[in-house]
PDB file of N, CA and C in Angstrom:
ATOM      1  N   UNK A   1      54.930 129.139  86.491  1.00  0.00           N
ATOM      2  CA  UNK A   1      55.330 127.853  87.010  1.00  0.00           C
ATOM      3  C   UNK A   1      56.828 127.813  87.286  1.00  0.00           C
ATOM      4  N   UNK A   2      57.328 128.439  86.432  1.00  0.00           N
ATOM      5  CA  UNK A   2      58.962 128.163  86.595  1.00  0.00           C
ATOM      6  C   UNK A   2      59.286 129.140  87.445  1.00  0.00           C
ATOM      7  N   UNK A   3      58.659 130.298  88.348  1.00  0.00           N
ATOM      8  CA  UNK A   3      59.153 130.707  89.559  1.00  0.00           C
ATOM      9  C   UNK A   3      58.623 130.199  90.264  1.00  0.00           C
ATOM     10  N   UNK A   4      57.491 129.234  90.495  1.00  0.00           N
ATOM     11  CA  UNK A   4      57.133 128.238  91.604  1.00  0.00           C
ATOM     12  C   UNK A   4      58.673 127.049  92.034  1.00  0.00           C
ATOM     13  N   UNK A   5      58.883 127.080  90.659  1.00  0.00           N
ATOM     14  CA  UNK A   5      60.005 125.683  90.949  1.00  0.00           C
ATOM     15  C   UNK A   5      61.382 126.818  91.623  1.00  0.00           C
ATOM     16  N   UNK A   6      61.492 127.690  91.149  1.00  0.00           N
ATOM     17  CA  UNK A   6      62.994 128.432  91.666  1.00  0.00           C
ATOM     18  C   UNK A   6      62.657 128.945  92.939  1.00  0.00           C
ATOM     19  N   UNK A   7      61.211 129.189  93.726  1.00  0.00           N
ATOM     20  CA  UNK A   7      61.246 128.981  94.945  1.00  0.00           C
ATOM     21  C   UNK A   7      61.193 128.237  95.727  1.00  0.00           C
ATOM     22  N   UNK A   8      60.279 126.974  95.155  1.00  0.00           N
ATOM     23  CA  UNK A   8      60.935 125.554  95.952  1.00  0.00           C
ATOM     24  C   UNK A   8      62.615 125.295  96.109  1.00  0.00           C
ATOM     25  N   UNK A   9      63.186 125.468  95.063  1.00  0.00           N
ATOM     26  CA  UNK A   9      64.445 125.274  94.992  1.00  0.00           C
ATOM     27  C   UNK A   9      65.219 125.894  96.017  1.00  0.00           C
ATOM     28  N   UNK A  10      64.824 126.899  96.062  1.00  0.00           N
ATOM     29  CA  UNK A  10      65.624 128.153  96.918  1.00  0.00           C
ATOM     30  C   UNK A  10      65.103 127.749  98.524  1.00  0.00           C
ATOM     31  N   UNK A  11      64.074 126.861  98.851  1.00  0.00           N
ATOM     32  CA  UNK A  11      63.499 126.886 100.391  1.00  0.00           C
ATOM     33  C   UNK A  11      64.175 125.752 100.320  1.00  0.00           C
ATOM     34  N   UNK A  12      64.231 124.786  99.409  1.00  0.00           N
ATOM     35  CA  UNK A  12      64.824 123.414  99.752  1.00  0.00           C
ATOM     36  C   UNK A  12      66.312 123.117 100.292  1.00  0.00           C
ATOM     37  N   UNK A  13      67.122 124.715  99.831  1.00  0.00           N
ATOM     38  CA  UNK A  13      68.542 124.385 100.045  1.00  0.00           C
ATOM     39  C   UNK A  13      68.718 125.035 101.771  1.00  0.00           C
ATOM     40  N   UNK A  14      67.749 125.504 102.295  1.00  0.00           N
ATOM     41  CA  UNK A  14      67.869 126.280 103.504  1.00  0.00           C
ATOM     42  C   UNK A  14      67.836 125.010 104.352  1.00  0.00           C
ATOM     43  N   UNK A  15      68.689 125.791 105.715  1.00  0.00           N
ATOM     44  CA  UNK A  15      69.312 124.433 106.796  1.00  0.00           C
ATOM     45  C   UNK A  15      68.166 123.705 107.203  1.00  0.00           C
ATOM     46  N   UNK A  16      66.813 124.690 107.448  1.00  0.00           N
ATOM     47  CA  UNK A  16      66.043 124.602 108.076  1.00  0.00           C
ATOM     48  C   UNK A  16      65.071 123.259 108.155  1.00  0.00           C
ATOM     49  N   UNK A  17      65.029 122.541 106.517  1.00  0.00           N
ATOM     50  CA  UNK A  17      64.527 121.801 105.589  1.00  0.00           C
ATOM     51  C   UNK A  17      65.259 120.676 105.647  1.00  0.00           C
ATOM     52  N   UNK A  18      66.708 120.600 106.270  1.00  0.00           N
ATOM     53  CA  UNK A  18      67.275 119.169 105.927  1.00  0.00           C
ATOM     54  C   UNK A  18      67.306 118.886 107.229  1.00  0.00           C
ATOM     55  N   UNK A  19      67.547 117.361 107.649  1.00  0.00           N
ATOM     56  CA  UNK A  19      67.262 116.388 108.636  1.00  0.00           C
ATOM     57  C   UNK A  19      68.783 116.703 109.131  1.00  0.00           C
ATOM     58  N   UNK A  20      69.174 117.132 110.692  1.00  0.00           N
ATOM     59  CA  UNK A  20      69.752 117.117 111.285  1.00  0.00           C
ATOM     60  C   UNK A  20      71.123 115.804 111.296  1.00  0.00           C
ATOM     61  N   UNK A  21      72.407 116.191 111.337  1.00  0.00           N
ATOM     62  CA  UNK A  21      73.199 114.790 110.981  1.00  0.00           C
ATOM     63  C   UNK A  21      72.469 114.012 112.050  1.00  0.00           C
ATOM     64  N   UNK A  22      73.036 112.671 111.887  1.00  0.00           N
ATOM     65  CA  UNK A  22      73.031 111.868 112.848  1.00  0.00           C
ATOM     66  C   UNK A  22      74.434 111.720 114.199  1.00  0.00           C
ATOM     67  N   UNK A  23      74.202 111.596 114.872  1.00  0.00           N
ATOM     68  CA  UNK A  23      75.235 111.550 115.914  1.00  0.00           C
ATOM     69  C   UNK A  23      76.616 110.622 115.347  1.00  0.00           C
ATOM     70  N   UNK A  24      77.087 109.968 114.757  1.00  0.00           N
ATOM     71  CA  UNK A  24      77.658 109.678 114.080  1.00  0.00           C
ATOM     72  C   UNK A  24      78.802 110.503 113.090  1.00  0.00           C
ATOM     73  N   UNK A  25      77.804 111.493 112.100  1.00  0.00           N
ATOM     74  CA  UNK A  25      78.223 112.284 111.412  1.00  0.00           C
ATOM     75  C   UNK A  25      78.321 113.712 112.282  1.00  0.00           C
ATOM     76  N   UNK A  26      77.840 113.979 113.166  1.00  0.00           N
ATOM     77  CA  UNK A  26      78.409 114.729 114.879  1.00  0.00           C
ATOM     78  C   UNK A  26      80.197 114.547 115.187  1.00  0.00           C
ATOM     79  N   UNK A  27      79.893 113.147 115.615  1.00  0.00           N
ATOM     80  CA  UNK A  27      81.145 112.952 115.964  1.00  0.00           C
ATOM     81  C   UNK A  27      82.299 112.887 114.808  1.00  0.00           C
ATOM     82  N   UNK A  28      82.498 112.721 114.038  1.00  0.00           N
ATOM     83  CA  UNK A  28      82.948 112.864 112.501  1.00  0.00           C
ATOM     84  C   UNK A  28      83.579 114.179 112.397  1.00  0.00           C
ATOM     85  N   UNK A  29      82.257 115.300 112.315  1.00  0.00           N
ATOM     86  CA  UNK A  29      82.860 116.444 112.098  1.00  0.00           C
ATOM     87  C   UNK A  29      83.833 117.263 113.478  1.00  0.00           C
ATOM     88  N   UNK A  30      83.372 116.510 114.718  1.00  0.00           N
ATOM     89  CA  UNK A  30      83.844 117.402 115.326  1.00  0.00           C
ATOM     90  C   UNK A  30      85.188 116.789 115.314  1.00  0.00           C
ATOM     91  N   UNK A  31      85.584 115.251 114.805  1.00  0.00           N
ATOM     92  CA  UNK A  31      86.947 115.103 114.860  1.00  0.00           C
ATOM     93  C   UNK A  31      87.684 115.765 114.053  1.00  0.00           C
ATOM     94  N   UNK A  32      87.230 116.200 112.907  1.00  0.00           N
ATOM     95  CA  UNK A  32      87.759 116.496 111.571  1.00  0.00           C
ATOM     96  C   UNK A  32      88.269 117.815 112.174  1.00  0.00           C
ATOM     97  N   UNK A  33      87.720 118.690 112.455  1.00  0.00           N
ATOM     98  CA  UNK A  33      88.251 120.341 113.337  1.00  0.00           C
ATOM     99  C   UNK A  33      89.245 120.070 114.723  1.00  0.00           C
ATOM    100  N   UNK A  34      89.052 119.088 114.682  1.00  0.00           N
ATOM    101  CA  UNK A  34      90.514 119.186 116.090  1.00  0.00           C
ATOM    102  C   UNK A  34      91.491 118.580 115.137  1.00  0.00           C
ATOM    103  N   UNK A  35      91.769 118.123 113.748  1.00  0.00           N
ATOM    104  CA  UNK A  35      92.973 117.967 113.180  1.00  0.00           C
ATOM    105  C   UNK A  35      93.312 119.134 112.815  1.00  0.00           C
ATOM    106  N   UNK A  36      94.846 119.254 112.753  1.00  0.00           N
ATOM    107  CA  UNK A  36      95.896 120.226 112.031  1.00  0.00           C
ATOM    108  C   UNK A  36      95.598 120.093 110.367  1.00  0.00           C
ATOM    109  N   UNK A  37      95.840 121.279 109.800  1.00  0.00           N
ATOM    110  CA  UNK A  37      95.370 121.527 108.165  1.00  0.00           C
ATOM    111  C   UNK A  37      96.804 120.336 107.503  1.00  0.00           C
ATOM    112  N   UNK A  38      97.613 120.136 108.176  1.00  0.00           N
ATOM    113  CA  UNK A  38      98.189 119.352 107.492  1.00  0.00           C
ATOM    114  C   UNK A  38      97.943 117.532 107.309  1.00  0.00           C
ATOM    115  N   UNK A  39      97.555 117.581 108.585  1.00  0.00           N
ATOM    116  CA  UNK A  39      96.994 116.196 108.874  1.00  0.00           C
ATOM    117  C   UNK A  39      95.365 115.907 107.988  1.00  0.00           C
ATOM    118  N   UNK A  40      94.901 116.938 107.946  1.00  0.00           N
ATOM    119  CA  UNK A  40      93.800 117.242 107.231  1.00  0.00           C
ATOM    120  C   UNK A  40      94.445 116.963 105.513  1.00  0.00           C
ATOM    121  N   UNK A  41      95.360 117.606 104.976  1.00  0.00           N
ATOM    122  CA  UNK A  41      96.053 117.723 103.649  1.00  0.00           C
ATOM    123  C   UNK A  41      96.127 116.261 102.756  1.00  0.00           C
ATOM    124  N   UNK A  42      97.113 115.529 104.220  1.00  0.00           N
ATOM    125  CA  UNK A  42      97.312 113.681 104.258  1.00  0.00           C
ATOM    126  C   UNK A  42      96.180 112.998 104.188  1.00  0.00           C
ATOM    127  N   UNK A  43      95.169 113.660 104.647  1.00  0.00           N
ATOM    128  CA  UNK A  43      93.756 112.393 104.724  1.00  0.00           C
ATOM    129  C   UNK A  43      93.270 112.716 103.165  1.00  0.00           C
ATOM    130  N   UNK A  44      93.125 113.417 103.219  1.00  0.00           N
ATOM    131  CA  UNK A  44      92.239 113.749 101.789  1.00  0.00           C
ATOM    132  C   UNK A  44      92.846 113.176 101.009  1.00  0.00           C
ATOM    133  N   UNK A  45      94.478 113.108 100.660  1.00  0.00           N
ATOM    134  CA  UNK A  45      95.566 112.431  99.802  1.00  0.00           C
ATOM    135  C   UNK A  45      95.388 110.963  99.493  1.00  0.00           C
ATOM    136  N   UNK A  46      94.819 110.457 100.866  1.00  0.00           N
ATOM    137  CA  UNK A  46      94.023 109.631 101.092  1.00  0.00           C
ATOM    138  C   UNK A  46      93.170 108.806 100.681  1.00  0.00           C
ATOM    139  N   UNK A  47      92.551 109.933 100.747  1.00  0.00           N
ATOM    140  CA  UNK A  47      90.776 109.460 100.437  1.00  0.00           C
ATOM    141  C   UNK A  47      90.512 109.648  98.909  1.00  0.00           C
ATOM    142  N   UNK A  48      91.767 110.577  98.286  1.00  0.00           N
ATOM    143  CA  UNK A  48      91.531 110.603  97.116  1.00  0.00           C
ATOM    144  C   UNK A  48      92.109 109.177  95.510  1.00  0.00           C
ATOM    145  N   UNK A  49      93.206 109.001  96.597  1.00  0.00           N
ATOM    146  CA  UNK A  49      94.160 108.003  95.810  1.00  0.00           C
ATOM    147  C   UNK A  49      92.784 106.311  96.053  1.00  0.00           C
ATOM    148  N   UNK A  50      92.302 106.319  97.512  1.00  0.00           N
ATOM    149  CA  UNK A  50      90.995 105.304  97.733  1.00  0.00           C
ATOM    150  C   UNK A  50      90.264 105.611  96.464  1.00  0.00           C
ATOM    151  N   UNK A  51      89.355 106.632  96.885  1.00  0.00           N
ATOM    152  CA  UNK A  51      88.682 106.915  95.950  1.00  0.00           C
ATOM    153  C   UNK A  51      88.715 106.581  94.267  1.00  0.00           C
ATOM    154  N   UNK A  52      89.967 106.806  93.738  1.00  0.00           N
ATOM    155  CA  UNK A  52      90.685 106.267  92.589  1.00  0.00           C
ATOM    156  C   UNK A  52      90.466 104.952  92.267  1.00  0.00           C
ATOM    157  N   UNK A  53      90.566 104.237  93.498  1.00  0.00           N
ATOM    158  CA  UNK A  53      90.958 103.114  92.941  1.00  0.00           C
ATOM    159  C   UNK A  53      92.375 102.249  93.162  1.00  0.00           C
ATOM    160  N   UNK A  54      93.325 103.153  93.704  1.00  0.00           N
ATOM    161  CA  UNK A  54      94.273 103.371  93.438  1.00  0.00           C
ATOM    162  C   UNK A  54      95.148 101.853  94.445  1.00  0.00           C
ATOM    163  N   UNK A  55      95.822 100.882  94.043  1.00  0.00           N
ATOM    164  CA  UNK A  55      95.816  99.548  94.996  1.00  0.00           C
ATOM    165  C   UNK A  55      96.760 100.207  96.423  1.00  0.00           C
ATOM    166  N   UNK A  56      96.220  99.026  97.389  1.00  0.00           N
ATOM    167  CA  UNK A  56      96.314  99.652  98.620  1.00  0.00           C
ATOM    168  C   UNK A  56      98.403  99.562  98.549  1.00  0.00           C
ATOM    169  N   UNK A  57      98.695 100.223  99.389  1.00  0.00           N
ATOM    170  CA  UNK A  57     100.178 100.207  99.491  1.00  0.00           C
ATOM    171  C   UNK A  57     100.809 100.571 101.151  1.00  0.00           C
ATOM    172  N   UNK A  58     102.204 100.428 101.332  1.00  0.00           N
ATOM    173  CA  UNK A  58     102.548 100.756 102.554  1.00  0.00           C
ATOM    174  C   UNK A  58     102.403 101.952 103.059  1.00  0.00           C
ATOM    175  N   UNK A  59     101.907 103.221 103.925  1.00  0.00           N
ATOM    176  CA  UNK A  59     101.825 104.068 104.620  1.00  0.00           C
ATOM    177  C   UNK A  59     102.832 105.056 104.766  1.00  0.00           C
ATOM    178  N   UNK A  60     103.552 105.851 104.490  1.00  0.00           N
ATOM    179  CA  UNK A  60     104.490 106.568 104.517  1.00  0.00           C
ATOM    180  C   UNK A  60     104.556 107.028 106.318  1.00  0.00           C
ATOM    181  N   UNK A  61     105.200 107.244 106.730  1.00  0.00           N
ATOM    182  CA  UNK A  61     105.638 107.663 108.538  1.00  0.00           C
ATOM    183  C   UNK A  61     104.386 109.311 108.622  1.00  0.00           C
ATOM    184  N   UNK A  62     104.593 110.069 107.552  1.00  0.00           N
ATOM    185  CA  UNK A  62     103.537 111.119 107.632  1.00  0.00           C
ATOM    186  C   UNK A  62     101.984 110.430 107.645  1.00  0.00           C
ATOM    187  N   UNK A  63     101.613 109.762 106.536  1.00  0.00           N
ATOM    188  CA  UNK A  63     100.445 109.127 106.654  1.00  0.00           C
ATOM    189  C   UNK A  63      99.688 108.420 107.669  1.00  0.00           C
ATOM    190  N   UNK A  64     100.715 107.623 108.329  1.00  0.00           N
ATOM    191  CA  UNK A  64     100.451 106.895 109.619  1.00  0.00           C
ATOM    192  C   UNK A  64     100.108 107.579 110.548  1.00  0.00           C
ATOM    193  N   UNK A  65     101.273 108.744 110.705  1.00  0.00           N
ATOM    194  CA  UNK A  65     101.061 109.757 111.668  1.00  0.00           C
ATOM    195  C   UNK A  65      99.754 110.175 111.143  1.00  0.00           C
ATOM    196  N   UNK A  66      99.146 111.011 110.765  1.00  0.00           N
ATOM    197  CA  UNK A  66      98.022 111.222 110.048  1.00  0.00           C
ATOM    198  C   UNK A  66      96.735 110.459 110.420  1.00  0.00           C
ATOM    199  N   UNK A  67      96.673 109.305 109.995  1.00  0.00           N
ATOM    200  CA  UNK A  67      96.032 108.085 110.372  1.00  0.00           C
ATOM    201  C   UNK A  67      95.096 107.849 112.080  1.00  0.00           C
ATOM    202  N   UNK A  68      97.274 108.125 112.597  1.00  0.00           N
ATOM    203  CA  UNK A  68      96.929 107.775 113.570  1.00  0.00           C
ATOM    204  C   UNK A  68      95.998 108.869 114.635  1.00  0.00           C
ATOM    205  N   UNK A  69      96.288 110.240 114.190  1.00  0.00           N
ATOM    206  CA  UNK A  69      95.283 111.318 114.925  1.00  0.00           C
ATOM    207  C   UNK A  69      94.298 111.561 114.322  1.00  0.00           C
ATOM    208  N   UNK A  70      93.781 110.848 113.845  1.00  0.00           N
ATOM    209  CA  UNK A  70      92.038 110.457 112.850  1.00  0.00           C
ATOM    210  C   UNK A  70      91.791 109.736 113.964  1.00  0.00           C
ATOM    211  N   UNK A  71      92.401 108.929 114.069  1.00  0.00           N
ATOM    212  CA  UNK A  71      91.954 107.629 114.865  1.00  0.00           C
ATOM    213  C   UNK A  71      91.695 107.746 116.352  1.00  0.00           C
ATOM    214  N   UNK A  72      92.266 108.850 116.857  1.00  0.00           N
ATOM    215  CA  UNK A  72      92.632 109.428 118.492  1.00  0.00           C
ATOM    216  C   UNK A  72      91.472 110.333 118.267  1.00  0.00           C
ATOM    217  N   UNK A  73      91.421 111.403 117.083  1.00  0.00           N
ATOM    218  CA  UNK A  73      90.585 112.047 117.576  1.00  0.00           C
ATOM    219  C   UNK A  73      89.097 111.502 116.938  1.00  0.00           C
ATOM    220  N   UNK A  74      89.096 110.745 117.047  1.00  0.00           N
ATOM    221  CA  UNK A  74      87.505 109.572 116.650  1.00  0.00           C
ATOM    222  C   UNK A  74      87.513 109.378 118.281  1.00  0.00           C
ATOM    223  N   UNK A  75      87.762 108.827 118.290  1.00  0.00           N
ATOM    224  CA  UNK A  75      87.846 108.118 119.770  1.00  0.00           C
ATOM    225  C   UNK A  75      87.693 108.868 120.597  1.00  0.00           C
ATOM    226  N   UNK A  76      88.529 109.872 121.081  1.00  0.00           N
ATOM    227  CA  UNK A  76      88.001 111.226 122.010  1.00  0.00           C
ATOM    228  C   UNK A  76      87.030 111.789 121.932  1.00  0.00           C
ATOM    229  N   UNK A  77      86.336 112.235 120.563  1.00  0.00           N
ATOM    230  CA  UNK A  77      84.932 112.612 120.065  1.00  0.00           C
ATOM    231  C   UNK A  77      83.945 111.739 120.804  1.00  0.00           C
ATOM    232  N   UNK A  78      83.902 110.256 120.459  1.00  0.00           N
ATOM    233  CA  UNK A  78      83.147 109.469 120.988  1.00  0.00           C
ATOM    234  C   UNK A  78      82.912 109.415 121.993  1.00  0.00           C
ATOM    235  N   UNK A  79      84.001 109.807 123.163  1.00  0.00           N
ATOM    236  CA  UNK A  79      84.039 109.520 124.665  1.00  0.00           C
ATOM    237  C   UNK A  79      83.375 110.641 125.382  1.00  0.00           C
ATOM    238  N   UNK A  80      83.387 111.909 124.786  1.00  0.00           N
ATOM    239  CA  UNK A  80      82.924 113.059 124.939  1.00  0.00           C
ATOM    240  C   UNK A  80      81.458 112.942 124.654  1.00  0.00           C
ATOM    241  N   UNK A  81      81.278 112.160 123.665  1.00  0.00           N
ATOM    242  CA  UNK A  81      79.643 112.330 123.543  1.00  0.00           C
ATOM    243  C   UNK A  81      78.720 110.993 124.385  1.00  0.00           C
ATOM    244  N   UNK A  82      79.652 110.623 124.841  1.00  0.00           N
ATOM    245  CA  UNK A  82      79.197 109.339 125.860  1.00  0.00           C
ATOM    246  C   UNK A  82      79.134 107.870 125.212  1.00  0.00           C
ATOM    247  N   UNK A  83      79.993 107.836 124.124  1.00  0.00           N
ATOM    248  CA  UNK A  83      79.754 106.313 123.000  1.00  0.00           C
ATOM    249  C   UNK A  83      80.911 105.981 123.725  1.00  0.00           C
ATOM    250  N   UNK A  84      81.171 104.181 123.833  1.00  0.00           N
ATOM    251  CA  UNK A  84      82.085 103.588 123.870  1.00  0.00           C
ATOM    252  C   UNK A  84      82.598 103.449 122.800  1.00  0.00           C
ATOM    253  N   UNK A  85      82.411 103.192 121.674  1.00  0.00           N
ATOM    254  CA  UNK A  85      83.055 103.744 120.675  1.00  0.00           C
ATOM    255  C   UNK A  85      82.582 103.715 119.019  1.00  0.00           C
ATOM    256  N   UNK A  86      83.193 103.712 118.175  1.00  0.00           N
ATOM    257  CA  UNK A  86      81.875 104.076 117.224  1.00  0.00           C
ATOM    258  C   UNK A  86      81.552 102.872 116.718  1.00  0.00           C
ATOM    259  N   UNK A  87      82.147 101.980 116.766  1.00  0.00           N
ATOM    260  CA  UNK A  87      81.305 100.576 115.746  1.00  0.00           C
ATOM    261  C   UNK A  87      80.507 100.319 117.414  1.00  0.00           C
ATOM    262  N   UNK A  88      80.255 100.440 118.550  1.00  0.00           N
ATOM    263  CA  UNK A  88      79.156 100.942 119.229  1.00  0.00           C
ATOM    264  C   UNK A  88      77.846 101.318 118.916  1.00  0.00           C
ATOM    265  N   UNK A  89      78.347 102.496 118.175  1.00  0.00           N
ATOM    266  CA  UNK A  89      76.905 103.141 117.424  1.00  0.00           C
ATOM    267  C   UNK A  89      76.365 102.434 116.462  1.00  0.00           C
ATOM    268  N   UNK A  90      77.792 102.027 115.688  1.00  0.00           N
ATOM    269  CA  UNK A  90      76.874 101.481 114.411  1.00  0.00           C
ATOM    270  C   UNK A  90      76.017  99.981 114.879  1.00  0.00           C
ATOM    271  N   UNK A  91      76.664  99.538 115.698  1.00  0.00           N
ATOM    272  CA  UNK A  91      76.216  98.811 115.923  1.00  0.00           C
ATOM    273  C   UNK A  91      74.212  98.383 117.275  1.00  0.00           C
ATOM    274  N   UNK A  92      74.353  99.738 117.599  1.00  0.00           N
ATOM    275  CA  UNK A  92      73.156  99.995 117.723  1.00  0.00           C
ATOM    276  C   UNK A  92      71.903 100.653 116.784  1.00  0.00           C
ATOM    277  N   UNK A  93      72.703 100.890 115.820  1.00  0.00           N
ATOM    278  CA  UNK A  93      71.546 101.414 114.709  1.00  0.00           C
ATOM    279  C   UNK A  93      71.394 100.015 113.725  1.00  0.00           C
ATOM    280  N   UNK A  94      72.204  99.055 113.569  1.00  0.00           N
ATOM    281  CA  UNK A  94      71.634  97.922 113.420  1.00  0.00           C
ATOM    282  C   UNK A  94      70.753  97.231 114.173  1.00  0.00           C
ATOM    283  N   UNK A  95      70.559  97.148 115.297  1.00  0.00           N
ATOM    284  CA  UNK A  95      69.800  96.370 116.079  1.00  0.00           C
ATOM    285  C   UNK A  95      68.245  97.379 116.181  1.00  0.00           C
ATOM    286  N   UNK A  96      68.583  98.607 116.055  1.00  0.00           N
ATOM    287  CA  UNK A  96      66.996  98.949 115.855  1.00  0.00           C
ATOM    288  C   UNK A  96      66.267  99.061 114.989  1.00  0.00           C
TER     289      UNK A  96
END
């Protein structure tokens, strides 16, 4: 029995088995690879101090900068994949 379960286990982690992102999480990743590893460095700094908890505060000139090519390359992603833009999407996966 317990190599029945370590081969389920082992088929379950293959790509083949999980549900394709959604177009959403598409556009996401492909913004995330057109940032620079440093701009990449700042977000996470980010997402980690959020994550924390941590109370919101003013933006440092790097951060913004940062911010702001998250935000460009969201938007370019989107336009490329034919969305006007992404609360667009979300907002069509509410309505269906």
């Amino acid at each position: 029995m317990l190599k029945v379960h370590r081969r389920l286990h082992i088929l379950e982690q293959l790509p083949r088995f999980h549900p394709p992102p959604c177009l959403l999480e598409q556009v996401k990743r492909s913004a995330l690879r057109s940032l620079s590893q440093e701009e990449l460095d700042v977000l996470g700094t980010i997402a980690e101090e959020q994550a924390a908890g941590l109370p919101p505060r003013k933006w440092s000139e790097r951060q913004s900068a940062a911010l702001m090519s998250w935000d460009a390359a969201l938007k370019d992603e989107s336009k490329r994949v034919g969305l006007k833009s992404l609360p667009d999407k979300q907002s069509r996966r509410k309505k269906q």
